[in-house]
Protein backbone atom coordinates (compact mmCIF):
# COMPACT_ATOMS: atom_id res chain seq x y z
CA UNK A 1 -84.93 -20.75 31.94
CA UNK A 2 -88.66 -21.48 31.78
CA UNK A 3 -89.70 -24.57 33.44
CA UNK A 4 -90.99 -27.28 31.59
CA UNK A 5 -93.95 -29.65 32.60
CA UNK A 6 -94.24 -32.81 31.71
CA UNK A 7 -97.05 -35.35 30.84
CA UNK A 8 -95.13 -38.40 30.79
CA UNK A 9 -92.12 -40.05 32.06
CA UNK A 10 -91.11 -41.09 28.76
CA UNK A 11 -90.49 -37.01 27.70
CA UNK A 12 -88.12 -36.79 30.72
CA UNK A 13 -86.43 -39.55 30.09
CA UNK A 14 -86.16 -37.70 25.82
CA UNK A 15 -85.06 -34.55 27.60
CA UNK A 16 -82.42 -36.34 29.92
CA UNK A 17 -81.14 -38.18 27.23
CA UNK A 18 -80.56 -35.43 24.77
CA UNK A 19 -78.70 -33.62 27.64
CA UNK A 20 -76.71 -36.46 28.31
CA UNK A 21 -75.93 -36.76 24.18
CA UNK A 22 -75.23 -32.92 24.26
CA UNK A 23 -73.18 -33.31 27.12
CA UNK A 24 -70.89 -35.80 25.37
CA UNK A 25 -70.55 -33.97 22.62
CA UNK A 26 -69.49 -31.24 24.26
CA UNK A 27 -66.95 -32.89 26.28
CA UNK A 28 -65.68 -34.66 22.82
CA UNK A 29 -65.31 -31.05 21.62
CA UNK A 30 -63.21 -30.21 24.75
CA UNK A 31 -60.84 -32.91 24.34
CA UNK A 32 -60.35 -32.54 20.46
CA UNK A 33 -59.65 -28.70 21.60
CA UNK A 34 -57.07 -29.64 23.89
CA UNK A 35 -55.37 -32.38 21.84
CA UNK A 36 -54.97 -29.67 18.46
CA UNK A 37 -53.34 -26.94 21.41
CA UNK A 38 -50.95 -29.63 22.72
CA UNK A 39 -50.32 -30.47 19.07
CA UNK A 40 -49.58 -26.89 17.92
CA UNK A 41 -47.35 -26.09 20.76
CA UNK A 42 -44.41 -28.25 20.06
CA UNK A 43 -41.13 -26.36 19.99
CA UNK A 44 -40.30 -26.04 16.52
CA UNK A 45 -43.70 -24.30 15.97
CA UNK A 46 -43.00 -21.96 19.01
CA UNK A 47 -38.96 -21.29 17.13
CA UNK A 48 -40.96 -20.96 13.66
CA UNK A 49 -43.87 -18.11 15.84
CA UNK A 50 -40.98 -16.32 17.17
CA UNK A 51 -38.88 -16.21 13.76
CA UNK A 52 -41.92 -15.06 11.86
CA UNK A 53 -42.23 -12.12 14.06
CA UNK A 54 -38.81 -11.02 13.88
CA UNK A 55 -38.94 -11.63 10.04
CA UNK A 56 -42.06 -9.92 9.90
CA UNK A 57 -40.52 -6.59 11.80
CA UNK A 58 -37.72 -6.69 10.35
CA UNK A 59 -39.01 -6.38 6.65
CA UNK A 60 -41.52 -4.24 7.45
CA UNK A 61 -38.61 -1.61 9.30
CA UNK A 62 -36.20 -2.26 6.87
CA UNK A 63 -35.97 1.02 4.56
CA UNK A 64 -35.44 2.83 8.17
CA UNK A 65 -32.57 0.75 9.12
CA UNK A 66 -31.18 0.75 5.99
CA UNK A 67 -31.47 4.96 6.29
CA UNK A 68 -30.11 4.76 9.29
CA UNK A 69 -27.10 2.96 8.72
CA UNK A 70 -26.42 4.42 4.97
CA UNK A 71 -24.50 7.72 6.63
CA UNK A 72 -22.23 5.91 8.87
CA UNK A 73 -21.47 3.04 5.71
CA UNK A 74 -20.87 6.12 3.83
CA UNK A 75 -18.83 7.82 5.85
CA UNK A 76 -16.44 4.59 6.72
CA UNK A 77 -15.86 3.97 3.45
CA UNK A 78 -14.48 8.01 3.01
CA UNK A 79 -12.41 7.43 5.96
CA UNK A 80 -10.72 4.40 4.84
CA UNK A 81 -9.92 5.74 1.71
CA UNK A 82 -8.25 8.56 3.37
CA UNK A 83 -6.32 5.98 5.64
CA UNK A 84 -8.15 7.22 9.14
């Protein structure tokens, strides 16, 4: 960072309080950050994540489990009409 020289002490007294302000801000930021997180993680929102995920695999795999298990339906239902 380039150093900056000043003419006045009125400038660095500009400069420190736009820091300051920017600091603030910042730190507002921070806490409004931390308040949403603490706010999202409640635990019917971490149930409803890890639900959404099964769901969500589930559907997507479900023509390969349903090929999967077809044969052995199949083949239950030819047994039990034979009385095995």
């Amino acid at each position: 960072m380039e150093n900056k020289k000043y003419s006045s002490y009125a400038a660095i007294e500009r400069d420190l309080e736009i820091l300051k302000l920017e600091k603030d801000i910042n730190y507002q930021k921070l806490v409004l950050s931390f308040q949403r997180t603490k706010e999202s993680i409640t635990p019917q929102s971490i149930v409803g994540g890890v639900f959404s995920s099964y769901k969500e695999y589930f559907t997507k795999s479900y023509p390969q489990i349903l090929q999967s298990l077809l044969p052995f339906v199949i083949n239950w239902f030819i047994n039990k009409k034979r009385g095995n």
